[in-house]
PDB file of N, CA and C in Angstrom:
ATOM      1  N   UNK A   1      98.347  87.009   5.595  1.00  0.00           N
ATOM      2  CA  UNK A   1      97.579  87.858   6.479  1.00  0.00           C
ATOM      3  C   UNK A   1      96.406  87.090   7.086  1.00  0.00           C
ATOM      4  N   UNK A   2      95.896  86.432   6.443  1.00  0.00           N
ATOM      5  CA  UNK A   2      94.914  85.288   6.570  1.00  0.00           C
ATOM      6  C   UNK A   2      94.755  84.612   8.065  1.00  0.00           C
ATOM      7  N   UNK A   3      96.208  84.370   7.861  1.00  0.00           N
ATOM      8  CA  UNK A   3      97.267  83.569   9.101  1.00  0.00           C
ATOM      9  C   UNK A   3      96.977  83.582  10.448  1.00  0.00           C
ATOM     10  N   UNK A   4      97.403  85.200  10.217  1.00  0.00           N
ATOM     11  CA  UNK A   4      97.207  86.281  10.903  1.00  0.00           C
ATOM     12  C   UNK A   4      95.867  86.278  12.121  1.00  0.00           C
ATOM     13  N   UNK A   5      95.162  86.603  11.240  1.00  0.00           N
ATOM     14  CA  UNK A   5      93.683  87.214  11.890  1.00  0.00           C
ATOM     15  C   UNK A   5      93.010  85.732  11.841  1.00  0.00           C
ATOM     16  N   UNK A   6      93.524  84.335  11.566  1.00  0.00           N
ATOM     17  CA  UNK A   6      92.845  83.418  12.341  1.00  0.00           C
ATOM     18  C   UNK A   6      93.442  83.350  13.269  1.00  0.00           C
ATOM     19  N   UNK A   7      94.507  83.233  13.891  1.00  0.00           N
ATOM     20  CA  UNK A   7      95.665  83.064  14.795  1.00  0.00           C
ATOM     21  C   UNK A   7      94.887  83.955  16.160  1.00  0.00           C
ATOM     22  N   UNK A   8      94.922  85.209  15.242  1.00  0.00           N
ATOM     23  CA  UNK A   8      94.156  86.062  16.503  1.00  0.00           C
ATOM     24  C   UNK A   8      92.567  86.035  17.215  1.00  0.00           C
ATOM     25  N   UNK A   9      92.129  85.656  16.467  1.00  0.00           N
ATOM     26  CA  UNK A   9      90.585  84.904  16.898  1.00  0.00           C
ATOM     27  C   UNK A   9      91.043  83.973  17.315  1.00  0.00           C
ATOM     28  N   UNK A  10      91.414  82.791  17.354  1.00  0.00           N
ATOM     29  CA  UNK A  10      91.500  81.559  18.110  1.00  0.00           C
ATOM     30  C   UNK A  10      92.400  82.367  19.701  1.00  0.00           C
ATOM     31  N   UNK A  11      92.926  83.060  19.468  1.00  0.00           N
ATOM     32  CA  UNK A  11      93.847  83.469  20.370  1.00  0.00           C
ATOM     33  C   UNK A  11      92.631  84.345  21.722  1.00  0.00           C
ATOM     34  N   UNK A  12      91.415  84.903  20.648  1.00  0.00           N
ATOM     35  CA  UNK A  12      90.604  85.537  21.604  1.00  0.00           C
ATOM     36  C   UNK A  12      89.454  84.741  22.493  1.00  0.00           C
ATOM     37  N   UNK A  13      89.241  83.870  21.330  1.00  0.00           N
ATOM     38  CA  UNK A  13      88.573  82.690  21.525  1.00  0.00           C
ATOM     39  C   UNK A  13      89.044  81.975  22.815  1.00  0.00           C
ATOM     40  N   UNK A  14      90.227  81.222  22.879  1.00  0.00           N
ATOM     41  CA  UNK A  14      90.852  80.767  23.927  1.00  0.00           C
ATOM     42  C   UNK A  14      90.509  81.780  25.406  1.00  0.00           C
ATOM     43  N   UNK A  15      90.791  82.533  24.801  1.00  0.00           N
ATOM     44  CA  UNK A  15      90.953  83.796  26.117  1.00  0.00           C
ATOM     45  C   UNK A  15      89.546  84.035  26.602  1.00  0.00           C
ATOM     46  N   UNK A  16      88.722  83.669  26.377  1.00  0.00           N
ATOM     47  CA  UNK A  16      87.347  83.709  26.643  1.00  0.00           C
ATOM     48  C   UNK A  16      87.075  82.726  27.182  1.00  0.00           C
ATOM     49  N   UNK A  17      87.453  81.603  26.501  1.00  0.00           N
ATOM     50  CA  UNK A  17      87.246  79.935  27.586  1.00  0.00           C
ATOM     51  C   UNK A  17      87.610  79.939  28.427  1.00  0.00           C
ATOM     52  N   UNK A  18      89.318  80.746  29.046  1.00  0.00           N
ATOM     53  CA  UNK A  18      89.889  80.640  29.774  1.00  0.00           C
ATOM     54  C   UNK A  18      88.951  81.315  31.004  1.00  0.00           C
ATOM     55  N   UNK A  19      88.658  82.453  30.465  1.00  0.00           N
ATOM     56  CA  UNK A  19      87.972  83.254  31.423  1.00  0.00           C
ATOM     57  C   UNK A  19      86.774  82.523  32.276  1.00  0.00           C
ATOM     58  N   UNK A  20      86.321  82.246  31.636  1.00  0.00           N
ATOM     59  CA  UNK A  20      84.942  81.777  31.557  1.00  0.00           C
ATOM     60  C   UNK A  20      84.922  80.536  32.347  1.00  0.00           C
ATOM     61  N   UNK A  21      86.056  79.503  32.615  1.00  0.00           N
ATOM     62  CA  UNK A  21      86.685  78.547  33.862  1.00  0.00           C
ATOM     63  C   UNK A  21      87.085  79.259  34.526  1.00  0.00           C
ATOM     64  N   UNK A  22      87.905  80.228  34.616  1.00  0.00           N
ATOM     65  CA  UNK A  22      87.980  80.620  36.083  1.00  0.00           C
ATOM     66  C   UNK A  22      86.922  81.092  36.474  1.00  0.00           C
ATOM     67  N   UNK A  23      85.528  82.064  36.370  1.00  0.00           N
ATOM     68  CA  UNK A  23      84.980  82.650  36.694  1.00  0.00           C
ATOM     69  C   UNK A  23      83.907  81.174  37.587  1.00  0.00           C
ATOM     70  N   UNK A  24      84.208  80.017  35.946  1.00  0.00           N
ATOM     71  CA  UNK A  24      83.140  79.236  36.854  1.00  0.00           C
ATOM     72  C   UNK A  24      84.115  78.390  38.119  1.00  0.00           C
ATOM     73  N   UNK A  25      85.285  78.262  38.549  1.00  0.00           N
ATOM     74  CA  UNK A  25      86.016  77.927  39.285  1.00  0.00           C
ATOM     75  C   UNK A  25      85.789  78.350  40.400  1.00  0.00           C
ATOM     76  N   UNK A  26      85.915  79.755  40.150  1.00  0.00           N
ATOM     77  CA  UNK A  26      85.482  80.719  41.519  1.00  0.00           C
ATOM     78  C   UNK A  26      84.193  80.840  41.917  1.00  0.00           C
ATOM     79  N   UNK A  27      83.167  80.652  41.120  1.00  0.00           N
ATOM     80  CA  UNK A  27      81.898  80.611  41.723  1.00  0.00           C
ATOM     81  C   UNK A  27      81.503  78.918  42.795  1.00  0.00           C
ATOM     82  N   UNK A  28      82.160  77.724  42.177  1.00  0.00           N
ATOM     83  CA  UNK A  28      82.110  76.535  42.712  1.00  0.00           C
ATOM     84  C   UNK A  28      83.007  76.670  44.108  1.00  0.00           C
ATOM     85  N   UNK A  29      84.294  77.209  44.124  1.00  0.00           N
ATOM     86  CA  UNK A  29      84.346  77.513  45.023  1.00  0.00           C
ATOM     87  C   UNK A  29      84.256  78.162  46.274  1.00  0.00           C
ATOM     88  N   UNK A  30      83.453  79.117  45.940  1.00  0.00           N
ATOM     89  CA  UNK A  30      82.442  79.854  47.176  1.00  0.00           C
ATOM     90  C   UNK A  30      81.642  79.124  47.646  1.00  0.00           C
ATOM     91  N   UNK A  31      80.924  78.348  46.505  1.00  0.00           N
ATOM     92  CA  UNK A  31      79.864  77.531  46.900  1.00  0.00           C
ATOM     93  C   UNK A  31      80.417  76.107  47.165  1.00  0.00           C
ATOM     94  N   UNK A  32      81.248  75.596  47.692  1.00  0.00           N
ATOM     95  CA  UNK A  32      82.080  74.881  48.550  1.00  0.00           C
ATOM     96  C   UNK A  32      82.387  75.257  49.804  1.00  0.00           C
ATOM     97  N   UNK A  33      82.833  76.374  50.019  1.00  0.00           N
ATOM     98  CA  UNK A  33      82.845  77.052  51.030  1.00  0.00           C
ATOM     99  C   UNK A  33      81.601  77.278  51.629  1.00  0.00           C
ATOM    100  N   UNK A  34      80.804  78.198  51.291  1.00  0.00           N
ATOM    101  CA  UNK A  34      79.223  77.968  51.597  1.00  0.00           C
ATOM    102  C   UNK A  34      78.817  76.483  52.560  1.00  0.00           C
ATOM    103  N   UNK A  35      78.908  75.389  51.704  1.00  0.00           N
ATOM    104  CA  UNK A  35      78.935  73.853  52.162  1.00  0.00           C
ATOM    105  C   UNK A  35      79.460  73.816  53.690  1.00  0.00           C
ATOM    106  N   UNK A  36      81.016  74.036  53.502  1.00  0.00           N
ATOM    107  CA  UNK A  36      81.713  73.880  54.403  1.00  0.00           C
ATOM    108  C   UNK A  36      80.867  74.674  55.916  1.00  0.00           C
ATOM    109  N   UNK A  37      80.583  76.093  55.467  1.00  0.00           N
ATOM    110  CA  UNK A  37      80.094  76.708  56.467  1.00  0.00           C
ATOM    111  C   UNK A  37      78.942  76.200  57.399  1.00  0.00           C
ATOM    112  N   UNK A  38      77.968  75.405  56.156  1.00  0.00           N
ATOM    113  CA  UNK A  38      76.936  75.202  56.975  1.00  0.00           C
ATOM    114  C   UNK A  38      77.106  73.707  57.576  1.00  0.00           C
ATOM    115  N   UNK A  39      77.929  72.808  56.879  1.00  0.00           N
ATOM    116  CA  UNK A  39      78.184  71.894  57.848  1.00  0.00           C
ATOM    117  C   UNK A  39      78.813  72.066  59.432  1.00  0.00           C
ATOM    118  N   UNK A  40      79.655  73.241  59.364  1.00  0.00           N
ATOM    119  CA  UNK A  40      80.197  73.832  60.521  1.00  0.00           C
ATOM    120  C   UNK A  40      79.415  74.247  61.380  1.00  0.00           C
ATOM    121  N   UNK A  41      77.836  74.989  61.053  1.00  0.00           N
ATOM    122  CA  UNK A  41      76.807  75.121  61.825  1.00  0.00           C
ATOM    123  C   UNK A  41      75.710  74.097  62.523  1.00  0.00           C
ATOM    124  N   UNK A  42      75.936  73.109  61.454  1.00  0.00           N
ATOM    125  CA  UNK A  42      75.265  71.538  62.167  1.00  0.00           C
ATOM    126  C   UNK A  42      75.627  70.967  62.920  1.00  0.00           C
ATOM    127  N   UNK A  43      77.171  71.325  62.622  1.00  0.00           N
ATOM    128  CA  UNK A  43      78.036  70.159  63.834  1.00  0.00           C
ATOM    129  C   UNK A  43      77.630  71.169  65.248  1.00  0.00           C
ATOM    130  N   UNK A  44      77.667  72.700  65.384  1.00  0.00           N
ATOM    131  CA  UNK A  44      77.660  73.671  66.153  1.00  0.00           C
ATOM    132  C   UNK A  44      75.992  73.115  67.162  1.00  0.00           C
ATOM    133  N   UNK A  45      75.304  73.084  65.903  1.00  0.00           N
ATOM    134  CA  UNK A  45      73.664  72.673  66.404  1.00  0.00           C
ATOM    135  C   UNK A  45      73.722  71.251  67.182  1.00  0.00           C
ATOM    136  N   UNK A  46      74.128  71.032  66.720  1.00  0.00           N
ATOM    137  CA  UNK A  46      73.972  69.446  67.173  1.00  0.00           C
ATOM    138  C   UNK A  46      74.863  69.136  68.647  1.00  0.00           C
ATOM    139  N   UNK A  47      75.850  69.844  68.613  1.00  0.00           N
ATOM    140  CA  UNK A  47      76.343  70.003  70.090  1.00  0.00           C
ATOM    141  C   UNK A  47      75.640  70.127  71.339  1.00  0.00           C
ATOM    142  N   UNK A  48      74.759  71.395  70.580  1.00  0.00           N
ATOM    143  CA  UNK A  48      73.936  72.000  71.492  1.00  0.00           C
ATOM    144  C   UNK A  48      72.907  71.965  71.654  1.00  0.00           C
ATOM    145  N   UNK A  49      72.049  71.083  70.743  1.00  0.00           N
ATOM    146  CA  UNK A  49      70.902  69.694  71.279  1.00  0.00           C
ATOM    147  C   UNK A  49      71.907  69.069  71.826  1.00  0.00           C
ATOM    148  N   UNK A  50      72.827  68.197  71.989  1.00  0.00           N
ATOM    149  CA  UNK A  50      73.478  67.277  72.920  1.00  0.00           C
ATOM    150  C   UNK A  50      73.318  67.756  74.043  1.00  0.00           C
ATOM    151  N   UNK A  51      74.100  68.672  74.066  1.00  0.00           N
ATOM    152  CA  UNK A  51      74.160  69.519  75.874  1.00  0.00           C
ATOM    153  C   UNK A  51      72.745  69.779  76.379  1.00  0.00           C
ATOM    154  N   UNK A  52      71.923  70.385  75.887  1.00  0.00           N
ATOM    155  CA  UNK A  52      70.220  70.583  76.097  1.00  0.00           C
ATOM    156  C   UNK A  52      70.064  68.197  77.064  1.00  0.00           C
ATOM    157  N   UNK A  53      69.753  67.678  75.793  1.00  0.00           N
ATOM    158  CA  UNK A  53      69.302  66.681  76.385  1.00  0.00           C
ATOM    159  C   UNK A  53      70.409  66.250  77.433  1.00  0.00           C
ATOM    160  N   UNK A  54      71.592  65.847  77.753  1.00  0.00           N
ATOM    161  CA  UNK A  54      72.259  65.959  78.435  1.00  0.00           C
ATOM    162  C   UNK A  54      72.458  65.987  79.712  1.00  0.00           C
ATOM    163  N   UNK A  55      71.975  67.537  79.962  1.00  0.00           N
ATOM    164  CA  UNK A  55      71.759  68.544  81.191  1.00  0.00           C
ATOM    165  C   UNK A  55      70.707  68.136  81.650  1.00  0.00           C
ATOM    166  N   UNK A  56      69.586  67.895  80.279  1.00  0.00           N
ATOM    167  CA  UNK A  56      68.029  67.411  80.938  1.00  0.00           C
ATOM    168  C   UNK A  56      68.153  65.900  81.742  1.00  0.00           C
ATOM    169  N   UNK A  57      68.976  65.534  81.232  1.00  0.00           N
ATOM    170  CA  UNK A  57      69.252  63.739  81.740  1.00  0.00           C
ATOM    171  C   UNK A  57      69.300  64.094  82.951  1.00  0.00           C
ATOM    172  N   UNK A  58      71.173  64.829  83.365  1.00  0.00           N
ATOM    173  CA  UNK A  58      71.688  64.959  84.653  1.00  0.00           C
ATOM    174  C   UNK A  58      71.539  65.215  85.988  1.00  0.00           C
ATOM    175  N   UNK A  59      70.728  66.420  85.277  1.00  0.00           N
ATOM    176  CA  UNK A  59      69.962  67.056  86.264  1.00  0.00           C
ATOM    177  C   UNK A  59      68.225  66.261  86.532  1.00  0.00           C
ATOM    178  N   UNK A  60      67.973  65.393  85.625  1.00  0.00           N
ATOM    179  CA  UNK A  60      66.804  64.999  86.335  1.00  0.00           C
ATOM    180  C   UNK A  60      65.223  66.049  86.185  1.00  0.00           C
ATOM    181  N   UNK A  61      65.763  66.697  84.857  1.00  0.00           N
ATOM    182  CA  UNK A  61      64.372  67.655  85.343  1.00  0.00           C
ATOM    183  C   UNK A  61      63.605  67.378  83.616  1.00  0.00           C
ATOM    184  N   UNK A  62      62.640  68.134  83.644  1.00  0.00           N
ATOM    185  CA  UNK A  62      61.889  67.713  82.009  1.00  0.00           C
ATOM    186  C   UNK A  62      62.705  67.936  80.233  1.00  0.00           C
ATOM    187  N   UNK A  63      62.259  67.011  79.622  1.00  0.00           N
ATOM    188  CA  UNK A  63      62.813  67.037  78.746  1.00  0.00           C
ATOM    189  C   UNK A  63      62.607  68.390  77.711  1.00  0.00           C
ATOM    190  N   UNK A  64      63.724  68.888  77.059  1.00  0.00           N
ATOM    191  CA  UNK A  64      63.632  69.867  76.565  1.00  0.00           C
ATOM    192  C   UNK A  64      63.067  69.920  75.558  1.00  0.00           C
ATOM    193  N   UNK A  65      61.660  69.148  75.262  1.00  0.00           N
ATOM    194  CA  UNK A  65      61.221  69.179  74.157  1.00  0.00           C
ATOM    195  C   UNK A  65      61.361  70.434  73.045  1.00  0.00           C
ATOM    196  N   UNK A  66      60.608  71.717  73.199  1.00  0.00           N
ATOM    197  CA  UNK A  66      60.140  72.404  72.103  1.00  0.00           C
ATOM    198  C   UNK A  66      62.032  73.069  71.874  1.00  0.00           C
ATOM    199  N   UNK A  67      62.711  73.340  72.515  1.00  0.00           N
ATOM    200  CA  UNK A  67      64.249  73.668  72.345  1.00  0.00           C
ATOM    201  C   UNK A  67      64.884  72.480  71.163  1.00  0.00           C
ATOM    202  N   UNK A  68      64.828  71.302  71.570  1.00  0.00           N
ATOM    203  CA  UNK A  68      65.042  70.157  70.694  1.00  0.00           C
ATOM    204  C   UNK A  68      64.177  70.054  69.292  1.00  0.00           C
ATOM    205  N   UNK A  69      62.882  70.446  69.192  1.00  0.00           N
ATOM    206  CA  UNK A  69      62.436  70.748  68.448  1.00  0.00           C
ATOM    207  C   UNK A  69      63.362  71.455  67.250  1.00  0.00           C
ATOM    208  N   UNK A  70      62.963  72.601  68.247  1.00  0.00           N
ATOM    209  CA  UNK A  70      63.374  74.188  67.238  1.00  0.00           C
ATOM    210  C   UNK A  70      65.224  73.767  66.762  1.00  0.00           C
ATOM    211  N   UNK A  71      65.855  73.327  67.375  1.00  0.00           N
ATOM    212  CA  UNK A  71      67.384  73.241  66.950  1.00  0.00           C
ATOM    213  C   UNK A  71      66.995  72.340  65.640  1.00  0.00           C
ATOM    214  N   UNK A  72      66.475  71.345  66.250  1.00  0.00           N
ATOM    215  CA  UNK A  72      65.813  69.913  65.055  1.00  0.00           C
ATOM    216  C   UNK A  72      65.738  70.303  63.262  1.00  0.00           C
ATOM    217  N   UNK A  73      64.535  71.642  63.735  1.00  0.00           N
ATOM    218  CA  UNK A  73      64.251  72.219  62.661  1.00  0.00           C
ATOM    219  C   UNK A  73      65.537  73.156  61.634  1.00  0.00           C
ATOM    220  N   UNK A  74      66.478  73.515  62.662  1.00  0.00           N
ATOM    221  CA  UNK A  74      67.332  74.457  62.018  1.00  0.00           C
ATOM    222  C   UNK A  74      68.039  73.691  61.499  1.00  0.00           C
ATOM    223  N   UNK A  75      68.526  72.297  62.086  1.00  0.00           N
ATOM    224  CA  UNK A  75      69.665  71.691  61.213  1.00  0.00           C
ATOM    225  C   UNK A  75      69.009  71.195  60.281  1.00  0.00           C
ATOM    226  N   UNK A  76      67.215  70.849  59.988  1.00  0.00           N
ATOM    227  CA  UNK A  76      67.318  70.033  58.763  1.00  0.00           C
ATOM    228  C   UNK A  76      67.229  71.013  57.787  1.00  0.00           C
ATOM    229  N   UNK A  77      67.178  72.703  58.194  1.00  0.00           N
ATOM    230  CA  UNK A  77      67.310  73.849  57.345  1.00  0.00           C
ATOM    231  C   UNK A  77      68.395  73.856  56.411  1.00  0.00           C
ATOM    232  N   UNK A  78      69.233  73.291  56.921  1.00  0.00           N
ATOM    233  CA  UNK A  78      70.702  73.783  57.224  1.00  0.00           C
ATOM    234  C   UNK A  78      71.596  72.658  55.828  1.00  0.00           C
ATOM    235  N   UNK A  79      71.046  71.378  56.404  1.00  0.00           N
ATOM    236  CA  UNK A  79      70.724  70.331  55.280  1.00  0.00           C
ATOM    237  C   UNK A  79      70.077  70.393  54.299  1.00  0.00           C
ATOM    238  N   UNK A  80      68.845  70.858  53.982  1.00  0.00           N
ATOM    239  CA  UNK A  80      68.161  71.654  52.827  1.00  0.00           C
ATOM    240  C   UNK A  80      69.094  72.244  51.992  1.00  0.00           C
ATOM    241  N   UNK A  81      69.477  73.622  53.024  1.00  0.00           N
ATOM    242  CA  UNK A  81      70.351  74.650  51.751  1.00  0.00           C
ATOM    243  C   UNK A  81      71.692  73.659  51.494  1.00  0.00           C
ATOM    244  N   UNK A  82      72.543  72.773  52.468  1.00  0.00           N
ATOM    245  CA  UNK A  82      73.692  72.293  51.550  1.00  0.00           C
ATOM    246  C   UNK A  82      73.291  71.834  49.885  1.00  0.00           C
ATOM    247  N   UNK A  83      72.274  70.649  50.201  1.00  0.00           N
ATOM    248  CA  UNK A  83      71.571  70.170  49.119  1.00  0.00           C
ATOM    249  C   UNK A  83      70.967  71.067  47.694  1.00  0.00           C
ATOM    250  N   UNK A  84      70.581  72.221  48.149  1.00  0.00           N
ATOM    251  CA  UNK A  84      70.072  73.612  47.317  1.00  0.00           C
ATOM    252  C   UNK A  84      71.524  73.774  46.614  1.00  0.00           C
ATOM    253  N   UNK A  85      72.504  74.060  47.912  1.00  0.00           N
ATOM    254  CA  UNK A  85      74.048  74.530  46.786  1.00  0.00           C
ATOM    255  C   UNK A  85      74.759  73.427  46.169  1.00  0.00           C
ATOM    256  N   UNK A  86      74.559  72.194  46.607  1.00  0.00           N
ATOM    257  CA  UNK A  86      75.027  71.002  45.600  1.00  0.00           C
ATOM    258  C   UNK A  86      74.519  71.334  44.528  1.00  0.00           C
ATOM    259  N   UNK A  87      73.255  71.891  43.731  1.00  0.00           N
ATOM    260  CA  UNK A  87      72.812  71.767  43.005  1.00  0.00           C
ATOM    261  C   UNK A  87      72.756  73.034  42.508  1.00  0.00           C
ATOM    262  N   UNK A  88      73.137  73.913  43.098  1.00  0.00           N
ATOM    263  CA  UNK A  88      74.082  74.771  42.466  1.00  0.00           C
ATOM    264  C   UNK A  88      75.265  74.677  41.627  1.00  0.00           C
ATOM    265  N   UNK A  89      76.372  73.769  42.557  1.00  0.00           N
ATOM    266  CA  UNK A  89      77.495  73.835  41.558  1.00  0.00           C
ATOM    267  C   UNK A  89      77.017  72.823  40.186  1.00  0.00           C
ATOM    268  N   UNK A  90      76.450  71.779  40.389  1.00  0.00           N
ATOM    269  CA  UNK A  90      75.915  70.992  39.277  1.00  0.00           C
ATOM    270  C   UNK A  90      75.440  72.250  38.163  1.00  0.00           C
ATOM    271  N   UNK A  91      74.565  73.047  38.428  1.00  0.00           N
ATOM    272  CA  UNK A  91      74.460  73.778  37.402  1.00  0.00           C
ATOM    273  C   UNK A  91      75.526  74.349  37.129  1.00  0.00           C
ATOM    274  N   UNK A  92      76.585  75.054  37.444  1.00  0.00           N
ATOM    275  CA  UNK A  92      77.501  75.841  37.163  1.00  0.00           C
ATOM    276  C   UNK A  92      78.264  75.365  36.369  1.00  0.00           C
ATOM    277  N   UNK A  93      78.544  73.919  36.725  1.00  0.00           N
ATOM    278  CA  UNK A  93      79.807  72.534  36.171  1.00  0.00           C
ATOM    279  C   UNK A  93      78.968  72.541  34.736  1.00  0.00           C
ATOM    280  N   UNK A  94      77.530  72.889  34.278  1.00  0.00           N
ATOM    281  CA  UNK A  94      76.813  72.274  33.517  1.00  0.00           C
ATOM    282  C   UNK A  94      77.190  73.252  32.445  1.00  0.00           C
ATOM    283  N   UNK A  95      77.550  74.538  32.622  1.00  0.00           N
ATOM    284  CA  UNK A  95      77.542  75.621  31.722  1.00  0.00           C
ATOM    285  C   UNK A  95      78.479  75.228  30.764  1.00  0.00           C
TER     286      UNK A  95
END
């Protein structure tokens, strides 16, 4: 009987580890995704400072400073939080 009821604790045991990787699986992968997203918004930003200075070239008229600015600022936002959720999953991987 002994047998038994270690068999079944290790059995619950397991089933708890198991859990407990997927849950942290699925949280790393949101927060991968997350990543993905905001790199998708930099590349988006950065287009559109391109086109800003660009247009300012082509056309010959003043440089778009405070626009270039303000985009400036959002992508190094943007870079911040990737860096914030890298260090997210590091904690998560850590559990």
């Amino acid at each position: 009987m002994s047998f038994l009821k270690n068999l079944q604790e290790k059995a619950v045991s397991t089933a708890k580890v198991v859990g407990n990787k997927s849950q942290e699986m699925v949280e790393i992968g949101k927060l991968k995704l997350h990543i993905t997203q905001l790199e998708s918004d930099i590349k988006k930003l950065k287009l559109d400072m391109g086109e800003l200075v660009y247009d300012s070239f082509s056309k010959d008229s003043e440089f778009p400073t405070e626009a270039v600015t303000t985009l400036g600022g959002e992508i190094s936002a943007k870079y911040a939080e990737i860096e914030e959720t890298k260090t997210k999953i590091q904690e998560v991987q850590a559990q």
